[in-house]
PDB file of N, CA and C in Angstrom:
ATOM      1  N   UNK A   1      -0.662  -1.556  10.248  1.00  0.00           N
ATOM      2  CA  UNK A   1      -1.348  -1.415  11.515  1.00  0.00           C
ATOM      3  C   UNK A   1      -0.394  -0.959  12.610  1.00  0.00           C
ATOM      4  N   UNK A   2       0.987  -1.256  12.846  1.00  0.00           N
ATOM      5  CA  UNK A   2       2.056  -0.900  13.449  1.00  0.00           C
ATOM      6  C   UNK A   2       1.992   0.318  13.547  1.00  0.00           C
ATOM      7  N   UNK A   3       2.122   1.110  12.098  1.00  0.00           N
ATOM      8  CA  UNK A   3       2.478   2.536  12.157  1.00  0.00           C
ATOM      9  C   UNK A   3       1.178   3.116  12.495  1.00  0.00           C
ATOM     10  N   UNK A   4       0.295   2.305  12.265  1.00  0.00           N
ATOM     11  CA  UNK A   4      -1.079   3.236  13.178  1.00  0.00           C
ATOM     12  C   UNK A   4      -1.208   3.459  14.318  1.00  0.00           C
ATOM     13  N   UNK A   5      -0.429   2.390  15.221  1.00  0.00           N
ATOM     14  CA  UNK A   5      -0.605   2.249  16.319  1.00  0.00           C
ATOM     15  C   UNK A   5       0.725   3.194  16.891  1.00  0.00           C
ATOM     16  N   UNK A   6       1.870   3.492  16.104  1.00  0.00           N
ATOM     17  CA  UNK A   6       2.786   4.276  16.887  1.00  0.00           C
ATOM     18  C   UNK A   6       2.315   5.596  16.825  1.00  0.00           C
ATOM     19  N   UNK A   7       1.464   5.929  15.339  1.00  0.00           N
ATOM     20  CA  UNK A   7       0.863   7.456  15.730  1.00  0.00           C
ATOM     21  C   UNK A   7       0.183   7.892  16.435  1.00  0.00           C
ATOM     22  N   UNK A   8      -0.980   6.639  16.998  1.00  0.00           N
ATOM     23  CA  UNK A   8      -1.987   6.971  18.155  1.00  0.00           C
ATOM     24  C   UNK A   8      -1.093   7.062  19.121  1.00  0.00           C
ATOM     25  N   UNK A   9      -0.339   6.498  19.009  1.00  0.00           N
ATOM     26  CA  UNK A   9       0.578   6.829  20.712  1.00  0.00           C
ATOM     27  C   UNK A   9       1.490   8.069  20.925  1.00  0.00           C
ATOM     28  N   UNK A  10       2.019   8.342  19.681  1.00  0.00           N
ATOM     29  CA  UNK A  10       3.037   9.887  19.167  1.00  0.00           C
ATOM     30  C   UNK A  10       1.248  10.380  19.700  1.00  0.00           C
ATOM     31  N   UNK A  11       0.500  10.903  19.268  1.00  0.00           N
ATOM     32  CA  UNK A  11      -0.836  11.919  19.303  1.00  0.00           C
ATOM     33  C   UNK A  11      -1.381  11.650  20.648  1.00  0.00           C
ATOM     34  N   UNK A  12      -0.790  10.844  21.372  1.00  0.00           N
ATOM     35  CA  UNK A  12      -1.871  10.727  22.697  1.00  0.00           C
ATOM     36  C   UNK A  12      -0.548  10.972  23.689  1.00  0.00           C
ATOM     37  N   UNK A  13       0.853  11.347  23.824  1.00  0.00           N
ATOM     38  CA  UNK A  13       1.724  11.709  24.085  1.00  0.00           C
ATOM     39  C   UNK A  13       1.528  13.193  23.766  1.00  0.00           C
ATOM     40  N   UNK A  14       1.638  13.837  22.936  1.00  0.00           N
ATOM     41  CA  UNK A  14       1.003  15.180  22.293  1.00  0.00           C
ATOM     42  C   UNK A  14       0.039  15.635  23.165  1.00  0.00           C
ATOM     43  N   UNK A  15      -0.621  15.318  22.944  1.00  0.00           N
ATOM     44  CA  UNK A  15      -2.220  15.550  23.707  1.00  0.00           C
ATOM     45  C   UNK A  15      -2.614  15.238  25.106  1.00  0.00           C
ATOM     46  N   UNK A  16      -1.740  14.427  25.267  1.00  0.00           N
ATOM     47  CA  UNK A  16      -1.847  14.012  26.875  1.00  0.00           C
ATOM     48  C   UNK A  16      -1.031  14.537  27.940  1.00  0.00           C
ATOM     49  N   UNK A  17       0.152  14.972  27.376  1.00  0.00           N
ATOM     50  CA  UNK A  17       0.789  15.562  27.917  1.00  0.00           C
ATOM     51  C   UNK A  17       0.582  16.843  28.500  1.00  0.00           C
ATOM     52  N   UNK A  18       0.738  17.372  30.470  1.00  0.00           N
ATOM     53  CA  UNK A  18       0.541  18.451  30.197  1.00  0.00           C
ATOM     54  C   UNK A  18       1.488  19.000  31.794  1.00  0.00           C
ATOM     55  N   UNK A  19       1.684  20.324  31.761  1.00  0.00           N
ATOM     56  CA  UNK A  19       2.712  20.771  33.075  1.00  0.00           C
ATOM     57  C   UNK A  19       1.895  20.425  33.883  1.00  0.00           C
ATOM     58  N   UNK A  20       2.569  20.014  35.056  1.00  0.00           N
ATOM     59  CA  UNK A  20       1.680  19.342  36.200  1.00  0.00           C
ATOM     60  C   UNK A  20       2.389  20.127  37.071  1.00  0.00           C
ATOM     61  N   UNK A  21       1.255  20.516  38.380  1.00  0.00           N
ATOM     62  CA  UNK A  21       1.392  21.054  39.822  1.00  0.00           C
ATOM     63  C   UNK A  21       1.235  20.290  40.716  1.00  0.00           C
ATOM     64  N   UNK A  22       0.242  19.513  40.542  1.00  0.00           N
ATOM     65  CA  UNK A  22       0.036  18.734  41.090  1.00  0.00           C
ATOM     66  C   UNK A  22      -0.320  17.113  40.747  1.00  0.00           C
ATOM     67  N   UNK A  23      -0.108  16.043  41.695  1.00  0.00           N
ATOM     68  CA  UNK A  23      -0.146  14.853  41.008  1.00  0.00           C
ATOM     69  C   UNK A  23      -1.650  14.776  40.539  1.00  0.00           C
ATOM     70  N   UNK A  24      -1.773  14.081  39.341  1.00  0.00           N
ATOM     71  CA  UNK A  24      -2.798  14.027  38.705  1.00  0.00           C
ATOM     72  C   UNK A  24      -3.663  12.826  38.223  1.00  0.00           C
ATOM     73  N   UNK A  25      -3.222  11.507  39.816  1.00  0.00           N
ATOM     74  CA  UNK A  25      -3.818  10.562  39.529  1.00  0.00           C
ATOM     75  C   UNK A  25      -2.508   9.200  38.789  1.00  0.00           C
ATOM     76  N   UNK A  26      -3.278   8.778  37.879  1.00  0.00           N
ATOM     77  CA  UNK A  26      -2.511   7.263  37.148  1.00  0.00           C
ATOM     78  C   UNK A  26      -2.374   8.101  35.918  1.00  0.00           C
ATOM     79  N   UNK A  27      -0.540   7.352  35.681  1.00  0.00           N
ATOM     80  CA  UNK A  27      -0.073   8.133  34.653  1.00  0.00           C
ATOM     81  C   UNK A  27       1.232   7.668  35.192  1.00  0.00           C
ATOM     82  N   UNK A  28       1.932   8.782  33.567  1.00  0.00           N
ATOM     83  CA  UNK A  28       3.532   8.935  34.150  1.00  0.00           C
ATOM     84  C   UNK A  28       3.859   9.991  33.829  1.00  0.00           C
ATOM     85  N   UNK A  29       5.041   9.832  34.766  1.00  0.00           N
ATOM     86  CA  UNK A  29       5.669  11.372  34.326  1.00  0.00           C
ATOM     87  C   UNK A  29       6.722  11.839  33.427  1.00  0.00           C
ATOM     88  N   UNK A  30       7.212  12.547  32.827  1.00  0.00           N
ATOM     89  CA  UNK A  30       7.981  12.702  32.209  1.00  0.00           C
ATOM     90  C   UNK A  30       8.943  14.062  32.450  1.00  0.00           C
ATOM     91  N   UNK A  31       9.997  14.313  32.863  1.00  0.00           N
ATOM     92  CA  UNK A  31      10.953  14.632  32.850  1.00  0.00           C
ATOM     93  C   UNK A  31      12.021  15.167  31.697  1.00  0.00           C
ATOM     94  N   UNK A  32      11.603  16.074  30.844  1.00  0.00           N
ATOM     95  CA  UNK A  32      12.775  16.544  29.974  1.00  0.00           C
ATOM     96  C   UNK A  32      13.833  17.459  30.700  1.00  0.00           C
ATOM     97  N   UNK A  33      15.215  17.395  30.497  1.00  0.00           N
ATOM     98  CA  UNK A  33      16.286  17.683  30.786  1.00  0.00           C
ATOM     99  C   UNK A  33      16.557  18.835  29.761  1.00  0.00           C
ATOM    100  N   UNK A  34      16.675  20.227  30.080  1.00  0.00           N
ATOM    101  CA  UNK A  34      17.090  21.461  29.023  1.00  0.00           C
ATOM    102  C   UNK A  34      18.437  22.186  28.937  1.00  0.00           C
ATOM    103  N   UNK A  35      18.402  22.448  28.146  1.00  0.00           N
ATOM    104  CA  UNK A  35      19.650  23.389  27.523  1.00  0.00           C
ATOM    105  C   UNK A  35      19.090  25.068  27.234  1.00  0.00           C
ATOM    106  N   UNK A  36      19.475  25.798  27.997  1.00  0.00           N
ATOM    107  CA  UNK A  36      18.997  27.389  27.404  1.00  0.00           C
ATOM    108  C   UNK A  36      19.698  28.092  28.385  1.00  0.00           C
ATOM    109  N   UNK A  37      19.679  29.472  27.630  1.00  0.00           N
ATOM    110  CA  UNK A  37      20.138  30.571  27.723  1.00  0.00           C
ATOM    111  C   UNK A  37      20.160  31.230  29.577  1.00  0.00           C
ATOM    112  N   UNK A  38      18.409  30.705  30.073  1.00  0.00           N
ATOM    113  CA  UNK A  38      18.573  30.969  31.222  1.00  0.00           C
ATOM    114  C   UNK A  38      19.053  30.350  32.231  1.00  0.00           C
ATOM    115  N   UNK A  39      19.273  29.014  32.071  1.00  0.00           N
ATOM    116  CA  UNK A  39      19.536  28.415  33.194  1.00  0.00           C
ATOM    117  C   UNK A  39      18.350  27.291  33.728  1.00  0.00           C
ATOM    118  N   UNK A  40      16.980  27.257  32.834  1.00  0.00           N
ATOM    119  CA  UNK A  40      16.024  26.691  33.324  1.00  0.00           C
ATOM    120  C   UNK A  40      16.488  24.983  32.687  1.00  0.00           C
ATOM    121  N   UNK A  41      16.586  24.046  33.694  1.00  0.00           N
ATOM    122  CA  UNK A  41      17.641  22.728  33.526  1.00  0.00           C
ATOM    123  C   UNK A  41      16.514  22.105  33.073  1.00  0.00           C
ATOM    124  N   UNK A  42      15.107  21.965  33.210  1.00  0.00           N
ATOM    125  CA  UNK A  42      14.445  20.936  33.263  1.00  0.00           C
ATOM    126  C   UNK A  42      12.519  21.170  32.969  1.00  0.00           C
ATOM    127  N   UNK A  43      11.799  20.188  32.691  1.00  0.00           N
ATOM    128  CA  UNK A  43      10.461  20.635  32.432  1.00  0.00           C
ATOM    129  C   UNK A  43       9.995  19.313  32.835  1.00  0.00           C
ATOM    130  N   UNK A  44       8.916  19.235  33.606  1.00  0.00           N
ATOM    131  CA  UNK A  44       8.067  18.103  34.001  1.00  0.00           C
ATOM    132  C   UNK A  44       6.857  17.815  33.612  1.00  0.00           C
ATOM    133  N   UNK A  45       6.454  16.591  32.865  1.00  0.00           N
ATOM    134  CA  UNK A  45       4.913  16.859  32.014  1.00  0.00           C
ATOM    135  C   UNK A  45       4.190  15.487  32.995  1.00  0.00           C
ATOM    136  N   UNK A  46       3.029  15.074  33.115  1.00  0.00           N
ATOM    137  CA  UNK A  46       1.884  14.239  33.214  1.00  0.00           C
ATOM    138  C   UNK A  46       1.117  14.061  32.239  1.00  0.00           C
ATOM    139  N   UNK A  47       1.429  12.726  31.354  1.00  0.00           N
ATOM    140  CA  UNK A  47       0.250  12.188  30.905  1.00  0.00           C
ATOM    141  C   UNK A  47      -0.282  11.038  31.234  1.00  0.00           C
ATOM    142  N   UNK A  48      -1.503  11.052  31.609  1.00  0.00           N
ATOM    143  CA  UNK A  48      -2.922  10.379  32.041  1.00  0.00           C
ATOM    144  C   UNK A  48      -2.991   9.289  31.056  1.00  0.00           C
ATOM    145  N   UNK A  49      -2.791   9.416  29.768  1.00  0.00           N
ATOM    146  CA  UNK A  49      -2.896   8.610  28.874  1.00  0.00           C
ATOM    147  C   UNK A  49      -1.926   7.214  28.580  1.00  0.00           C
ATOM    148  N   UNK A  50      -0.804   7.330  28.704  1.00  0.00           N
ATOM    149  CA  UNK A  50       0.528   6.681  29.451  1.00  0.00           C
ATOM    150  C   UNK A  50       0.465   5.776  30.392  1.00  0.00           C
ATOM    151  N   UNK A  51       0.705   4.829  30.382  1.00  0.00           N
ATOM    152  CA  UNK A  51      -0.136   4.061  31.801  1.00  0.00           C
ATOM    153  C   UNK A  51       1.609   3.351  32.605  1.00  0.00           C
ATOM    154  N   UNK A  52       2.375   3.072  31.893  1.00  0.00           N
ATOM    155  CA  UNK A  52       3.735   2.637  31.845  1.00  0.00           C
ATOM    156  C   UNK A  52       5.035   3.106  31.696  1.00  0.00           C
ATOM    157  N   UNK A  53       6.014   3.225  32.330  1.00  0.00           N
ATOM    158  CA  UNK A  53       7.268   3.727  32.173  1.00  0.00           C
ATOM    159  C   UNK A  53       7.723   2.775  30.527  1.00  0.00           C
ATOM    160  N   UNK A  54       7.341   1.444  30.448  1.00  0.00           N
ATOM    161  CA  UNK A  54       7.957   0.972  29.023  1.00  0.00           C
ATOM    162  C   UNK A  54       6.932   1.522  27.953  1.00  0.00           C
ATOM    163  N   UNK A  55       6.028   2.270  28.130  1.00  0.00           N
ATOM    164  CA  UNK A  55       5.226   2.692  27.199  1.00  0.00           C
ATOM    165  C   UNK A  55       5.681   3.842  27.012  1.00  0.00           C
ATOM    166  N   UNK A  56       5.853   4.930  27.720  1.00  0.00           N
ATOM    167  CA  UNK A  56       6.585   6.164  27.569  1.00  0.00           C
ATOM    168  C   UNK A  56       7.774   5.975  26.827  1.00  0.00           C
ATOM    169  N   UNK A  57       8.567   5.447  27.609  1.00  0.00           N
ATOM    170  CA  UNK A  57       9.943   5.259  26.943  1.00  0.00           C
ATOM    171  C   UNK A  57       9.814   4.743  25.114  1.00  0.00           C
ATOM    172  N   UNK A  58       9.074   4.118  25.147  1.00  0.00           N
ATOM    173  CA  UNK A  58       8.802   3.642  23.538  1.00  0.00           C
ATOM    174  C   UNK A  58       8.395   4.705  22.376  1.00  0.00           C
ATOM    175  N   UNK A  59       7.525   5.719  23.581  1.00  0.00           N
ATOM    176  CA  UNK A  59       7.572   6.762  22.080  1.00  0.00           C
ATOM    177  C   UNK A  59       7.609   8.331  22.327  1.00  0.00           C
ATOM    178  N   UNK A  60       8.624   8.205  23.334  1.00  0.00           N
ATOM    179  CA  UNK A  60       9.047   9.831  23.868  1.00  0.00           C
ATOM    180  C   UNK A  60      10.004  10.163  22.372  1.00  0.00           C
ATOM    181  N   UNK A  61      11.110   9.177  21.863  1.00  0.00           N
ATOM    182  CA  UNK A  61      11.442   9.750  20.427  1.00  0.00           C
ATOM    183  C   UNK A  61      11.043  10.620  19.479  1.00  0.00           C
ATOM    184  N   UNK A  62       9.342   9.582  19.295  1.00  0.00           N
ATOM    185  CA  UNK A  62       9.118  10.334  18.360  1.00  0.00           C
ATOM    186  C   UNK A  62       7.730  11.642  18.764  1.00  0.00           C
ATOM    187  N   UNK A  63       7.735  11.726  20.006  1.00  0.00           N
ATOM    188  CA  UNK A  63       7.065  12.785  20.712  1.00  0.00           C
ATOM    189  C   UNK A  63       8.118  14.227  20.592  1.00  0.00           C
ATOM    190  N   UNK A  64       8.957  13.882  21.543  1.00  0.00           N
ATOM    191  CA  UNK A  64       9.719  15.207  21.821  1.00  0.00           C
ATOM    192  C   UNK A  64      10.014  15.986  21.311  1.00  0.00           C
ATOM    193  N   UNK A  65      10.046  16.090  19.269  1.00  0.00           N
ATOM    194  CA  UNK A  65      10.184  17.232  18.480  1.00  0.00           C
ATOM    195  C   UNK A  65       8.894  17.809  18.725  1.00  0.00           C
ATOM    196  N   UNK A  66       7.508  17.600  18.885  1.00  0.00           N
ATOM    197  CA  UNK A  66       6.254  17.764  18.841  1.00  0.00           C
ATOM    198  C   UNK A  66       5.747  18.902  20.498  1.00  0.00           C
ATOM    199  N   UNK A  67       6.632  18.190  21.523  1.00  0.00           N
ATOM    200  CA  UNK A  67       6.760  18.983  22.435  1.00  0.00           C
ATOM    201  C   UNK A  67       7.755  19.748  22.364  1.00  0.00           C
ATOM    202  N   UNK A  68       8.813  20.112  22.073  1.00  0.00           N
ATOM    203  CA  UNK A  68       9.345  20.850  22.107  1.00  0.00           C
ATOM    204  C   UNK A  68       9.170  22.141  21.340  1.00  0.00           C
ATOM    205  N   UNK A  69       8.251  21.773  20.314  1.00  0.00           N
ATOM    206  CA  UNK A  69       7.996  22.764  19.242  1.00  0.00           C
ATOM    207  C   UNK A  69       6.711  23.733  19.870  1.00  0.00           C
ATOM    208  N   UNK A  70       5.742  22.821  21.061  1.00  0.00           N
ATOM    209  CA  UNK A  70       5.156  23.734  22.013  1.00  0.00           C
ATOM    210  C   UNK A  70       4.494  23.865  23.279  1.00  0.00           C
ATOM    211  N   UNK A  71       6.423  24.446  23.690  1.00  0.00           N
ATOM    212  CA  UNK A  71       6.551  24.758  25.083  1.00  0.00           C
ATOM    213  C   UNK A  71       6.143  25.433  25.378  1.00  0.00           C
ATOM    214  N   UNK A  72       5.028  25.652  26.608  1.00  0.00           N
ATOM    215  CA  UNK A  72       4.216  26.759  26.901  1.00  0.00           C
ATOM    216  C   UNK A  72       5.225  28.195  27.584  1.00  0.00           C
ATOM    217  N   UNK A  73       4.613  28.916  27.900  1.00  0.00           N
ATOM    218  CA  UNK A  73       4.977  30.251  28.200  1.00  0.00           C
ATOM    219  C   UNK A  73       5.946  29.647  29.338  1.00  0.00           C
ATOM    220  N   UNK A  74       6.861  30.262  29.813  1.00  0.00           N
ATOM    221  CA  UNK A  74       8.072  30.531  30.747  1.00  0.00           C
ATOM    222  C   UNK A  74       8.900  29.723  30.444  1.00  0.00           C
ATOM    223  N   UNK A  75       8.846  28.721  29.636  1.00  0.00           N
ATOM    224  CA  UNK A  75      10.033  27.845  29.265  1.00  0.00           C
ATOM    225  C   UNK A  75      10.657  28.510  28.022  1.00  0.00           C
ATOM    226  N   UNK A  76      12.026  29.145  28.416  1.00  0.00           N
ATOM    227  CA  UNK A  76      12.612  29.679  27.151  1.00  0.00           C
ATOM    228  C   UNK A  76      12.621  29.039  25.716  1.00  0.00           C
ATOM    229  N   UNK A  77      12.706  29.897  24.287  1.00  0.00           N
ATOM    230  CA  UNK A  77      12.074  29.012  23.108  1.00  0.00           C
ATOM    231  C   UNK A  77      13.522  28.799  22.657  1.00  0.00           C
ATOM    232  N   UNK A  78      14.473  29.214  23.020  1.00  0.00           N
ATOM    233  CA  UNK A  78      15.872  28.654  22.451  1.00  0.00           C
ATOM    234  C   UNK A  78      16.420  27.450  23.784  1.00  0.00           C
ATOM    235  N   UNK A  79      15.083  26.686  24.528  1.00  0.00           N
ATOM    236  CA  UNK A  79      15.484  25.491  24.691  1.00  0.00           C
ATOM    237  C   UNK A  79      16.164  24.325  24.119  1.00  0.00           C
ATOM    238  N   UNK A  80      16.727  23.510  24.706  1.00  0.00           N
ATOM    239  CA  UNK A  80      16.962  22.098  23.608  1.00  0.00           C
ATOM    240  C   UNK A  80      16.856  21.125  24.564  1.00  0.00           C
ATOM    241  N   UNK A  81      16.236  19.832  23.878  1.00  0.00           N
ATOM    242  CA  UNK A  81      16.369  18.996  24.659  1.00  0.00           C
ATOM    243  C   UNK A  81      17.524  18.292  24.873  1.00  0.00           C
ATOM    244  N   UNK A  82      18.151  17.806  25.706  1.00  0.00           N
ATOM    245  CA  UNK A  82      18.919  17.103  26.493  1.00  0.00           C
ATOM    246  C   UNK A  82      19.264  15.442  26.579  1.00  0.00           C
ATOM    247  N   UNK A  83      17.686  15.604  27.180  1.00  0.00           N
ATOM    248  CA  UNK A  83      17.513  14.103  27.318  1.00  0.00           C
ATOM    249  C   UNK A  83      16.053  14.412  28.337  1.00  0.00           C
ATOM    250  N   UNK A  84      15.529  12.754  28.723  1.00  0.00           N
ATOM    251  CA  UNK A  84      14.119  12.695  29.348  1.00  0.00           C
ATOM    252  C   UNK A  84      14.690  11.913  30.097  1.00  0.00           C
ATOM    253  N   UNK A  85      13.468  11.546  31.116  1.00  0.00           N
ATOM    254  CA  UNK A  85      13.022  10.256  32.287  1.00  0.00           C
ATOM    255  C   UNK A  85      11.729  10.235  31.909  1.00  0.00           C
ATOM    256  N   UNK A  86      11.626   9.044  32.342  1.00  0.00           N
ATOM    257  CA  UNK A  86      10.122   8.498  32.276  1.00  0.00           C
ATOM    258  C   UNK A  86       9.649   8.047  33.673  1.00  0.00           C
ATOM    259  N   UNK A  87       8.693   8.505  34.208  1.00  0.00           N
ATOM    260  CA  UNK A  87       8.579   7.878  35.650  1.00  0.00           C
ATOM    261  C   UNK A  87       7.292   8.014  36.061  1.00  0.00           C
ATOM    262  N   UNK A  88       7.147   6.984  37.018  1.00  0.00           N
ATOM    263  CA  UNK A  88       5.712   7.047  37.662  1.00  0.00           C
ATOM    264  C   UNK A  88       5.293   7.652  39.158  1.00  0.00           C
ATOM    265  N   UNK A  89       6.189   8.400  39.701  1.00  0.00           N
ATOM    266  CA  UNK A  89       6.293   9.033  40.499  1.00  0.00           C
ATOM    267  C   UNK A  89       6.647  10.504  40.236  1.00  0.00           C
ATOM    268  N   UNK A  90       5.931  11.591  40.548  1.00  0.00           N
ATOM    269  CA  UNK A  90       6.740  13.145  40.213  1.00  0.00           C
ATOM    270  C   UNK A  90       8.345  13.589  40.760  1.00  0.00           C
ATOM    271  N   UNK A  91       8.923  13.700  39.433  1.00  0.00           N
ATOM    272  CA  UNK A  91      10.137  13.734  39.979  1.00  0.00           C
ATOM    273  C   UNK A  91      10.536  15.330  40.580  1.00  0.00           C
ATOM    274  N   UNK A  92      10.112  16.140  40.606  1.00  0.00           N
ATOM    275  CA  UNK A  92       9.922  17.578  41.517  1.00  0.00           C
ATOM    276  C   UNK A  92       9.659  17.015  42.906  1.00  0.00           C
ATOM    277  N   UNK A  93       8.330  15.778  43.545  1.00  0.00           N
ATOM    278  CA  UNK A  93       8.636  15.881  44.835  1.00  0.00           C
ATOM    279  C   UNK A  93       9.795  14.710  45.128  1.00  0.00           C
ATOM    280  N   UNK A  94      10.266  14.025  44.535  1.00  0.00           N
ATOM    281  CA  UNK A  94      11.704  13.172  44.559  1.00  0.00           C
ATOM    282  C   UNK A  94      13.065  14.340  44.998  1.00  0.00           C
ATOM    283  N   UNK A  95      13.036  15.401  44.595  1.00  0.00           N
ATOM    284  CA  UNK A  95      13.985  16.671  44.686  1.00  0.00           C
ATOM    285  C   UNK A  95      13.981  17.173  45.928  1.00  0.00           C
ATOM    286  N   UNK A  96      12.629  18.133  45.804  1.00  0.00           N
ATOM    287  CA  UNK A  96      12.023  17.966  47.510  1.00  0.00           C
ATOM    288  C   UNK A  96      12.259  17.162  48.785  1.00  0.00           C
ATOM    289  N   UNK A  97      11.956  15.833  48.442  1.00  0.00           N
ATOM    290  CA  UNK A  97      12.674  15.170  49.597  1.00  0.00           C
ATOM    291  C   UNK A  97      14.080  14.906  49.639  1.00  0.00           C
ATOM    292  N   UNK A  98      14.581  14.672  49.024  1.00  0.00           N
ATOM    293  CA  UNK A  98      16.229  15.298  48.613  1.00  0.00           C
ATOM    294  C   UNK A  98      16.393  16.324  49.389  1.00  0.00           C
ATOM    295  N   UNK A  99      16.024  17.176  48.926  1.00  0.00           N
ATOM    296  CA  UNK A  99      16.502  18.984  49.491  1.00  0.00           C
ATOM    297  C   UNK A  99      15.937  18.537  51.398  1.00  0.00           C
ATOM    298  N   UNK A 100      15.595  18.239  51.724  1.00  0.00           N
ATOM    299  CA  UNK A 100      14.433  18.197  53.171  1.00  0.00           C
ATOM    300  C   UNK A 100      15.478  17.570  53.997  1.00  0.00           C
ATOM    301  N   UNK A 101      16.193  15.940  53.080  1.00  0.00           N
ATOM    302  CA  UNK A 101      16.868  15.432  54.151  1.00  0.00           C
ATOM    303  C   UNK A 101      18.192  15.669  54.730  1.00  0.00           C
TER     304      UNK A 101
END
């Protein structure tokens, strides 16, 4: 029942996940950190499904081959991941106010 329950969560990480413009309500965010060719450092996702930073964190592991395998258009495909954050606040306007003050 364990491993059932880590795949519903790997598949609702998958599926829930998606590029965000804007905040999109209750959720968290997620933050992957990149490696590539152009220079693009970073990718920011929202999933709705996620309700917790200790819930994210528990199965971004075994998510992140799954996202990484499909990164939508403008994120270079000889990305790598890095590393993540997990957060409940968008970390793009955290930067923003950074850059402002």
């Amino acid at each position: 029942m364990e491993t059932m329950n880590k795949m519903l969560l790997i598949l609702s990480l998958m599926f829930g996940l998606v590029s965000c413009s804007e905040p999109q309500g209750e959720g968290v965010y997620v933050e992957i950190s990149l490696d590539n060719e152009k220079n693009l450092n970073s990718y920011v996702l929202f999933n709705a499904n996620i309700k917790t930073v200790e819930e994210c964190e528990a199965s971004m592991d075994g998510a992140l081959p799954s996202i990484m395998a499909n990164l939508p258009q403008g994120i270079p495909r000889d990305s790598k991941a890095t590393g993540w954050k997990c957060s409940l606040t968008d970390p793009r306007k955290d930067f923003e106010k950074l850059k402002s003050s």
